[in-house]
PDB file of N, CA and C in Angstrom:
ATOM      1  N   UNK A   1      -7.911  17.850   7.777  1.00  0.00           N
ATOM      2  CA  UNK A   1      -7.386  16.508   7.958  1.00  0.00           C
ATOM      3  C   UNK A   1      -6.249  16.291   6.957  1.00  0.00           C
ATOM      4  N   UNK A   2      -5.101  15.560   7.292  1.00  0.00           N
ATOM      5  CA  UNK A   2      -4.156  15.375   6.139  1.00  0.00           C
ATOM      6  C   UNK A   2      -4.209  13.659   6.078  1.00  0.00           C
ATOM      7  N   UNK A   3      -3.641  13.352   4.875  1.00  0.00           N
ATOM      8  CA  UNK A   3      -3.946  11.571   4.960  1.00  0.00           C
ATOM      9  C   UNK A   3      -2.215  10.936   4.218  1.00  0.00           C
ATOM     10  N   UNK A   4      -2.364  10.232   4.519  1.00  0.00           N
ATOM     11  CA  UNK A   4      -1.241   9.490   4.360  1.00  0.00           C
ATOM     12  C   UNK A   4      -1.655   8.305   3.330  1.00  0.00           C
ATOM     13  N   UNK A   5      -1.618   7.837   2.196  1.00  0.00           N
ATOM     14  CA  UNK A   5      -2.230   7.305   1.047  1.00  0.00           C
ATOM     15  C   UNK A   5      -1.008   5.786   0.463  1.00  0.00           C
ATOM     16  N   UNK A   6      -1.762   5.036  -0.519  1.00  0.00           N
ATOM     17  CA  UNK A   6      -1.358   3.732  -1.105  1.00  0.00           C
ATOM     18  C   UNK A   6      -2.258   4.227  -2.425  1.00  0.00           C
ATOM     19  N   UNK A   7      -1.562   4.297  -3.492  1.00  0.00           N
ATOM     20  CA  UNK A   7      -2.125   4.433  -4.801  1.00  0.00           C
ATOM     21  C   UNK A   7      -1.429   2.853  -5.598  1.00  0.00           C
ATOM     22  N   UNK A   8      -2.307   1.932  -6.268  1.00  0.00           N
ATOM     23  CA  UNK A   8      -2.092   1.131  -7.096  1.00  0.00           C
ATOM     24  C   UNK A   8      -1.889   1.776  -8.492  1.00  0.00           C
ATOM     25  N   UNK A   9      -0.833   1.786  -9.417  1.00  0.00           N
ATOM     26  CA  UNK A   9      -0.680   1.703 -10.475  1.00  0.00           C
ATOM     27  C   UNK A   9      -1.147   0.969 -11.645  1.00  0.00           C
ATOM     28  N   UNK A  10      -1.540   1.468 -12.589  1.00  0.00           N
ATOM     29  CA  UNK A  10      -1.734   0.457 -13.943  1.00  0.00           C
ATOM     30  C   UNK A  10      -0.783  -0.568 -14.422  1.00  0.00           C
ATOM     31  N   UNK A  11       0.339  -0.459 -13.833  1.00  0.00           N
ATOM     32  CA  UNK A  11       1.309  -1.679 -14.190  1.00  0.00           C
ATOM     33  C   UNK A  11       1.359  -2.412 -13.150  1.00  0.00           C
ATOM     34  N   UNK A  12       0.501  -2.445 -11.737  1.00  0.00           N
ATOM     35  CA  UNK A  12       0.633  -3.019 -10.795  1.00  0.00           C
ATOM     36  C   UNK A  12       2.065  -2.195  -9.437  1.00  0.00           C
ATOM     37  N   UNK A  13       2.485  -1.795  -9.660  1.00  0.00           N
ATOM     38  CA  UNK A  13       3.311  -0.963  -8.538  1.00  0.00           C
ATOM     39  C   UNK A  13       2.303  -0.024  -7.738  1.00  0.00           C
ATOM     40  N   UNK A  14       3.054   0.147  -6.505  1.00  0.00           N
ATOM     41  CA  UNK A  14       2.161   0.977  -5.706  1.00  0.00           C
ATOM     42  C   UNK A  14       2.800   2.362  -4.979  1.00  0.00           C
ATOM     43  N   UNK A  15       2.247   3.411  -5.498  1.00  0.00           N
ATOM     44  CA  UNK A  15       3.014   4.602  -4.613  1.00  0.00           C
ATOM     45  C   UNK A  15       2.358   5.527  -3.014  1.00  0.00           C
ATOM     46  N   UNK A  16       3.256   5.392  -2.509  1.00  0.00           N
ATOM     47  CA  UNK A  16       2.954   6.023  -1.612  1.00  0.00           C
ATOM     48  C   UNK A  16       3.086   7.687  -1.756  1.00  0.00           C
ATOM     49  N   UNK A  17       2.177   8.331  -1.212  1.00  0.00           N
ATOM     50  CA  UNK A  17       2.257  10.180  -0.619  1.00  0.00           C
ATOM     51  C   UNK A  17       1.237  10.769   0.563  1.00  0.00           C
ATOM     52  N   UNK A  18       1.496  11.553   0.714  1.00  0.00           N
ATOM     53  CA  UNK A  18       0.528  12.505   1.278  1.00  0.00           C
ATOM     54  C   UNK A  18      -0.001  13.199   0.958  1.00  0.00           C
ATOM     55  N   UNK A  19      -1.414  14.068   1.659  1.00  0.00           N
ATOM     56  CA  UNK A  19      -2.070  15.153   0.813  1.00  0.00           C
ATOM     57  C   UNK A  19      -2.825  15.577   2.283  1.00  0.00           C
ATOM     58  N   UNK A  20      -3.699  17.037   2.091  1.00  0.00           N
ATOM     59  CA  UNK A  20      -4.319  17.684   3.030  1.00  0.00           C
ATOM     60  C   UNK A  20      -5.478  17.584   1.931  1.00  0.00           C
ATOM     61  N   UNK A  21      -5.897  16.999   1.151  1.00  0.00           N
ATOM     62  CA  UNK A  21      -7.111  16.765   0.432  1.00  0.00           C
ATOM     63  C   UNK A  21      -6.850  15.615  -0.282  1.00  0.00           C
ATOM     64  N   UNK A  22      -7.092  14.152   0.235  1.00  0.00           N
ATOM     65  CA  UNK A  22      -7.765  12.907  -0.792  1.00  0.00           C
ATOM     66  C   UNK A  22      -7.926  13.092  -2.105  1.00  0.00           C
ATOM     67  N   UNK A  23      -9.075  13.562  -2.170  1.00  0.00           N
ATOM     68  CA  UNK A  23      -9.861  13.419  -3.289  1.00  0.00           C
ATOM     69  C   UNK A  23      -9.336  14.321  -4.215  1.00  0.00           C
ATOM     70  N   UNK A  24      -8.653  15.371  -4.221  1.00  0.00           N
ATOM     71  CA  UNK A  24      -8.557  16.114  -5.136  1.00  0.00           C
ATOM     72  C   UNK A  24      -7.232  16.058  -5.829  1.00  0.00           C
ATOM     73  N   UNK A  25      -6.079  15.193  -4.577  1.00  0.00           N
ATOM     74  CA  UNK A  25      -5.055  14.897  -5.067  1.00  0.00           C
ATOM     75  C   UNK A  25      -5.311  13.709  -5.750  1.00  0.00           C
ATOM     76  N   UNK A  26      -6.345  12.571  -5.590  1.00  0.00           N
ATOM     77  CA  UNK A  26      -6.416  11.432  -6.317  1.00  0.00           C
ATOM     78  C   UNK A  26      -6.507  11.855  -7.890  1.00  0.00           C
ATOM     79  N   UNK A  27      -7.593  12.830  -7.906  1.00  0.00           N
ATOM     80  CA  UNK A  27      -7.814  13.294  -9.653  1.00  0.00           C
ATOM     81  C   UNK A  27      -6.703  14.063 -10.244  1.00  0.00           C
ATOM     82  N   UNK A  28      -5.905  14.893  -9.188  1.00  0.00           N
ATOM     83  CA  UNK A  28      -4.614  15.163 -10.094  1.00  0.00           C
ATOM     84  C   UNK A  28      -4.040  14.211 -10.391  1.00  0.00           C
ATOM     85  N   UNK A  29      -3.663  13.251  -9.526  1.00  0.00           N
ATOM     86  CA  UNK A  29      -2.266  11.607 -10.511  1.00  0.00           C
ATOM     87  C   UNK A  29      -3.167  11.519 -11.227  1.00  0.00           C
ATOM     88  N   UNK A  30      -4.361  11.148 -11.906  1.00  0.00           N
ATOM     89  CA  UNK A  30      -5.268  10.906 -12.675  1.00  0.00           C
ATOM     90  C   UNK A  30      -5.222  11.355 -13.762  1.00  0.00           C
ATOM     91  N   UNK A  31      -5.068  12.715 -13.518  1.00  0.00           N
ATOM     92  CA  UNK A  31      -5.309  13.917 -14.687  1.00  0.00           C
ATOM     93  C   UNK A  31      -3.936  14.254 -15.321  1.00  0.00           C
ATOM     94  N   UNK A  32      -3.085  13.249 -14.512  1.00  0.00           N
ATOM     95  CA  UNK A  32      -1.732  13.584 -14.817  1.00  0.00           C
ATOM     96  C   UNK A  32      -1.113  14.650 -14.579  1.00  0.00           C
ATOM     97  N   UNK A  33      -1.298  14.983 -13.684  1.00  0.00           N
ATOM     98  CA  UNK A  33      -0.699  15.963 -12.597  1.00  0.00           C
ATOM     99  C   UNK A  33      -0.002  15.501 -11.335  1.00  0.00           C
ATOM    100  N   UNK A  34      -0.228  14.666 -11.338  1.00  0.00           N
ATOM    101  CA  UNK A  34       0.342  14.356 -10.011  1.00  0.00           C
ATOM    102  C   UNK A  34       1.749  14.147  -9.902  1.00  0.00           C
ATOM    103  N   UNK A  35       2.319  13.081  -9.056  1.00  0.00           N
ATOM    104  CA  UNK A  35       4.022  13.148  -9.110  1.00  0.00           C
ATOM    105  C   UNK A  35       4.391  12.214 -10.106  1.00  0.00           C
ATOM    106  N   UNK A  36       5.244  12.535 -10.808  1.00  0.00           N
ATOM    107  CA  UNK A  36       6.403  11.954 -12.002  1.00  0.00           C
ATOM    108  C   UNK A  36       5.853  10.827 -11.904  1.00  0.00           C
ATOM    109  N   UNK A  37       6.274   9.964 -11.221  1.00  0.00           N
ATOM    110  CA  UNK A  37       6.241   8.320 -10.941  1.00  0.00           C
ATOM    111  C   UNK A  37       4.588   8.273 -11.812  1.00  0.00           C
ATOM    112  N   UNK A  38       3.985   8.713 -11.280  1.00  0.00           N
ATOM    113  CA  UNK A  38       2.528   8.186 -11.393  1.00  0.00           C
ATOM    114  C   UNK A  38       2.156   8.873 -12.919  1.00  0.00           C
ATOM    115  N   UNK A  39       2.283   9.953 -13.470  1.00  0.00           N
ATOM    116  CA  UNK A  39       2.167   9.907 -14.988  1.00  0.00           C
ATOM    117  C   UNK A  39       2.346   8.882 -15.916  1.00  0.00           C
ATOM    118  N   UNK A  40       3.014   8.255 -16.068  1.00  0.00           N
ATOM    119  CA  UNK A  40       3.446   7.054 -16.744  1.00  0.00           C
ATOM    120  C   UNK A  40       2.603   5.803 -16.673  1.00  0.00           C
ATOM    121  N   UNK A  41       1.861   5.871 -15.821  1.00  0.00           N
ATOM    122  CA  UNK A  41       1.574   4.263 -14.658  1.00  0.00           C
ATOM    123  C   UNK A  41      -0.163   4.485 -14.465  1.00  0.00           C
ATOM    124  N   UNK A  42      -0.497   5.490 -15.476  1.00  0.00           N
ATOM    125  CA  UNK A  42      -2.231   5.998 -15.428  1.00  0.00           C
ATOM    126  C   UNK A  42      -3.074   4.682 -15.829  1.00  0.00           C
ATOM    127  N   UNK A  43      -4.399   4.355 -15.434  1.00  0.00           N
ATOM    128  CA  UNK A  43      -4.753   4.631 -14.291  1.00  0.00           C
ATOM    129  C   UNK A  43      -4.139   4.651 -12.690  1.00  0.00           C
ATOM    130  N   UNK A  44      -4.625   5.030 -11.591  1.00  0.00           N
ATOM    131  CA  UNK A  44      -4.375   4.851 -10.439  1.00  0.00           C
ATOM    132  C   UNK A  44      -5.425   4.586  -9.666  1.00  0.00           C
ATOM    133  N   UNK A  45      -5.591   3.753  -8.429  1.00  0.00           N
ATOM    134  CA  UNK A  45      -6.724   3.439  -7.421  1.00  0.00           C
ATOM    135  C   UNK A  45      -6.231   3.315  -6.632  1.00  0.00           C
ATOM    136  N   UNK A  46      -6.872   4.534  -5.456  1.00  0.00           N
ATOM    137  CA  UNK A  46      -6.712   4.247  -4.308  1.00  0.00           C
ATOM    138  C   UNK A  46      -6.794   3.168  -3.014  1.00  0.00           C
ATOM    139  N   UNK A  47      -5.601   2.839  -2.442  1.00  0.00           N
ATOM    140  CA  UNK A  47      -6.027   1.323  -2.321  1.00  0.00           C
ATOM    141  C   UNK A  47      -5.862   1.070  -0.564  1.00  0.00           C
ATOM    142  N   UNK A  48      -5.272   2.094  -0.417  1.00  0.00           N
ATOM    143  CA  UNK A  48      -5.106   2.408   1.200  1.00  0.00           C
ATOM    144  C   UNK A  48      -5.015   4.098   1.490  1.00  0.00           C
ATOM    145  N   UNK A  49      -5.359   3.984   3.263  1.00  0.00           N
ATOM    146  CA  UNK A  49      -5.392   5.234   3.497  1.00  0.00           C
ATOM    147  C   UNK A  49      -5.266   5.861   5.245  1.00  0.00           C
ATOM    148  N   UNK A  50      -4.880   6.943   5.748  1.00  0.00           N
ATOM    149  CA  UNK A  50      -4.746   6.833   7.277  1.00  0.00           C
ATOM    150  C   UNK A  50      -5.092   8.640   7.155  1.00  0.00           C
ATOM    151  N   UNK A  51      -5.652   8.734   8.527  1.00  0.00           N
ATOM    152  CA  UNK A  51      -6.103  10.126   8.661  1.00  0.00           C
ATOM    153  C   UNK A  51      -5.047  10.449   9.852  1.00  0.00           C
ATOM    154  N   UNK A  52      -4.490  11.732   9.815  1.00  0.00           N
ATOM    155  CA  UNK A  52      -3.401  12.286  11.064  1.00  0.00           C
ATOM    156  C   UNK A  52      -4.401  13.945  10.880  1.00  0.00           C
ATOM    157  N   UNK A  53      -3.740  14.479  12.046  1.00  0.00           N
ATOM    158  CA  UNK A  53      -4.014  15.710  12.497  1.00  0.00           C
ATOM    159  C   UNK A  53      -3.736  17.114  12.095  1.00  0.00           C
ATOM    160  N   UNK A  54      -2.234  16.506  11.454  1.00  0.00           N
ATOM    161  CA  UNK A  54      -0.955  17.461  11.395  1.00  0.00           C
ATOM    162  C   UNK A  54      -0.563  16.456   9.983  1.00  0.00           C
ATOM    163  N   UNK A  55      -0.127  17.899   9.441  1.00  0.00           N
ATOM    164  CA  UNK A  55       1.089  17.413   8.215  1.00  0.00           C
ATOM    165  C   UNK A  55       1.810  16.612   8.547  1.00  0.00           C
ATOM    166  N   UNK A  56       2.698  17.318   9.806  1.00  0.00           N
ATOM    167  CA  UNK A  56       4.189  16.229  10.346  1.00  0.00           C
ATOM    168  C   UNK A  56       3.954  14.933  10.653  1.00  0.00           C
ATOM    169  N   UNK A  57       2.730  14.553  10.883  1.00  0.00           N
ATOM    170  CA  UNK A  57       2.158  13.304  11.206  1.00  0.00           C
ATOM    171  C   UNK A  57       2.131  12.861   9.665  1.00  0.00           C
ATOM    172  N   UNK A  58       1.381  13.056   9.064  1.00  0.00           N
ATOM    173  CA  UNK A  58       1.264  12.195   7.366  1.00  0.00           C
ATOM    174  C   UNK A  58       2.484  12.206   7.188  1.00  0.00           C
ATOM    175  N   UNK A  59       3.480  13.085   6.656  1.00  0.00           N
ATOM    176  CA  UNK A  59       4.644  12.968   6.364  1.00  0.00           C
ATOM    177  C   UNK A  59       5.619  11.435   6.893  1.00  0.00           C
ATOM    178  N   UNK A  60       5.644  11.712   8.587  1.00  0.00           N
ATOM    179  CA  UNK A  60       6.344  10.921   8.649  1.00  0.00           C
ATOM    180  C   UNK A  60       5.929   9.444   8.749  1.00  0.00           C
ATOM    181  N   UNK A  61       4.425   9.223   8.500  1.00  0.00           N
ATOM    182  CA  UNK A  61       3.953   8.275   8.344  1.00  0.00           C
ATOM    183  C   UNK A  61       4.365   7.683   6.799  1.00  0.00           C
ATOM    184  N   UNK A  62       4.123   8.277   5.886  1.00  0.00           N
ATOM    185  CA  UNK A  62       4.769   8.113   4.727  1.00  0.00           C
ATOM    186  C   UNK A  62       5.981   7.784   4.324  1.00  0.00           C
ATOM    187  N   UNK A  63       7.137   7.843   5.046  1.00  0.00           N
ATOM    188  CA  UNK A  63       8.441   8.352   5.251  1.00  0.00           C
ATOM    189  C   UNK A  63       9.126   6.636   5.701  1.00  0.00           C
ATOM    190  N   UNK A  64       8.130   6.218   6.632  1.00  0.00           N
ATOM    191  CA  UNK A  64       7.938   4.857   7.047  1.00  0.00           C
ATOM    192  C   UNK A  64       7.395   3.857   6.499  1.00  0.00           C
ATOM    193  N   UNK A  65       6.039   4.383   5.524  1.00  0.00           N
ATOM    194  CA  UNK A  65       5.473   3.418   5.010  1.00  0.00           C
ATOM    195  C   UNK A  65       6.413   3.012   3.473  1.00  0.00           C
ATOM    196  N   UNK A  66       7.356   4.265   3.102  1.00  0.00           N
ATOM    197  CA  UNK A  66       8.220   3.432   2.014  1.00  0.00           C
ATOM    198  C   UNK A  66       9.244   3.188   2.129  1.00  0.00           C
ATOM    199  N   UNK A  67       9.886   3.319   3.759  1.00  0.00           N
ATOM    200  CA  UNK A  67      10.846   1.660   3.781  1.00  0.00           C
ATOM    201  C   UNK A  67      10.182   0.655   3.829  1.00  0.00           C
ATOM    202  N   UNK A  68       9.047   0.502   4.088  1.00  0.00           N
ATOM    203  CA  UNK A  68       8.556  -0.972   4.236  1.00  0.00           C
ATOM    204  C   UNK A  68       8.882  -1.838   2.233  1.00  0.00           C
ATOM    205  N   UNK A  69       8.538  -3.371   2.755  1.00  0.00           N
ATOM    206  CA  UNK A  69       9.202  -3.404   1.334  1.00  0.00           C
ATOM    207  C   UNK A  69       7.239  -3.944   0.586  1.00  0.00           C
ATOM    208  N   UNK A  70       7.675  -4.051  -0.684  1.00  0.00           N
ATOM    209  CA  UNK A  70       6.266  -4.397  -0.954  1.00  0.00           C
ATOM    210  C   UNK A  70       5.878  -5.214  -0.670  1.00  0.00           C
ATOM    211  N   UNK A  71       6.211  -6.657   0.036  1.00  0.00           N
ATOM    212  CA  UNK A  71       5.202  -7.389   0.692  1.00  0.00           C
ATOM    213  C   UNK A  71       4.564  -6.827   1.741  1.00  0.00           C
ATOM    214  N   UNK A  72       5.022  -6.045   2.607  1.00  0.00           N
ATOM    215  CA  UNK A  72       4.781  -5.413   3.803  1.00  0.00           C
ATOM    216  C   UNK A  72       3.926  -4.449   3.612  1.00  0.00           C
ATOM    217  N   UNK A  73       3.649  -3.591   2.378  1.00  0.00           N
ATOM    218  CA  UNK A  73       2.584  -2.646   2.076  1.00  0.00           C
ATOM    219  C   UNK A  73       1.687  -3.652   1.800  1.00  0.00           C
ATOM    220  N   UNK A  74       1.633  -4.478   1.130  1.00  0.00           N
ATOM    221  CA  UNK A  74       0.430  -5.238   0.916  1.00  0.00           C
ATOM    222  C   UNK A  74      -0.396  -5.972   2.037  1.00  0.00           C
ATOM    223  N   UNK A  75       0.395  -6.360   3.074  1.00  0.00           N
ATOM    224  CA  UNK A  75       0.095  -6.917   3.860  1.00  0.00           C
ATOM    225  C   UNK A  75      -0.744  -5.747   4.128  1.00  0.00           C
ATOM    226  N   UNK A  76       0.288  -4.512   4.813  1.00  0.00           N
ATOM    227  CA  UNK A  76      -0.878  -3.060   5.054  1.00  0.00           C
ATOM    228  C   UNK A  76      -2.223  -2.877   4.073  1.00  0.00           C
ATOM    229  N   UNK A  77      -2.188  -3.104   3.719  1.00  0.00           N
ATOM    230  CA  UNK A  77      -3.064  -2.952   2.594  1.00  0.00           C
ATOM    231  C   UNK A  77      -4.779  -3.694   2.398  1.00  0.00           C
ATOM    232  N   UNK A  78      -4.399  -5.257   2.925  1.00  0.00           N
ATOM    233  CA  UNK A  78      -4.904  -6.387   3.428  1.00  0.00           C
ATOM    234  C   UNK A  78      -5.535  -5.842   4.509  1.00  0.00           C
ATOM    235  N   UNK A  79      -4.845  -4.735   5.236  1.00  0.00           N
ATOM    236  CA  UNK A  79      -5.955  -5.255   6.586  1.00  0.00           C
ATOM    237  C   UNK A  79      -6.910  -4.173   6.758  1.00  0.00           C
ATOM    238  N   UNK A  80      -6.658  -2.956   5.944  1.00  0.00           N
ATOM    239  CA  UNK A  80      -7.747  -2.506   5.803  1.00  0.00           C
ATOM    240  C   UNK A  80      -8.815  -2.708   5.632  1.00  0.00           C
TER     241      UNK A  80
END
C-alpha cells in the first residue's frame, strides 16, 4: 500500500509527503531523519492520511494536496 500523508509540526505548520510504509516513515521525521523541513519543527503528528495502490497515485495525490492553500488542508483534515 503507498499513502499519501498530513504531518502537523511543533510550530504548528503542516507537511505534506508520501511513503510505501506509514509508520516507519512517521518515526524517521521523528528520529530526525526525515525531510529537511521537518528536522527543525520536531515533534510531528500525524494528522491526515489516504491509501492508493500505486506510487503514481500517492505522488500525484501529494503534488495536489500542496497547491491547496492551508485553509484548504485543514478543511481536508476536518473531515477525516
Amino acid at each position: 500500500m503507498n499513502y499519501t500523508y498530513i504531518l502537523k509540526c511543533a510550530d504548528g505548520t503542516l507537511y505534506c509527503g508520501w511513503t510505501n510504509d506509514l509508520e516507519k516513515r512517521l518515526k524517521s521525521h521523528n528520529d530526525g531523519k526525515g525531510a529537511k523541513y521537518t528536522r527543525s519543527r520536531l515533534p510531528v503528528t500525524l494528522v491526515y492520511y489516504e491509501e492508493f495502490d500505486s506510487p503514481v497515485e500517492a505522488q500525484k495525490r501529494e503534488y495536489r494536496i500542496k497547491k491547496l492553500t492551508r485553509q484548504e488542508k485543514l478543511k481536508l483534515i476536518e473531515k477525516q
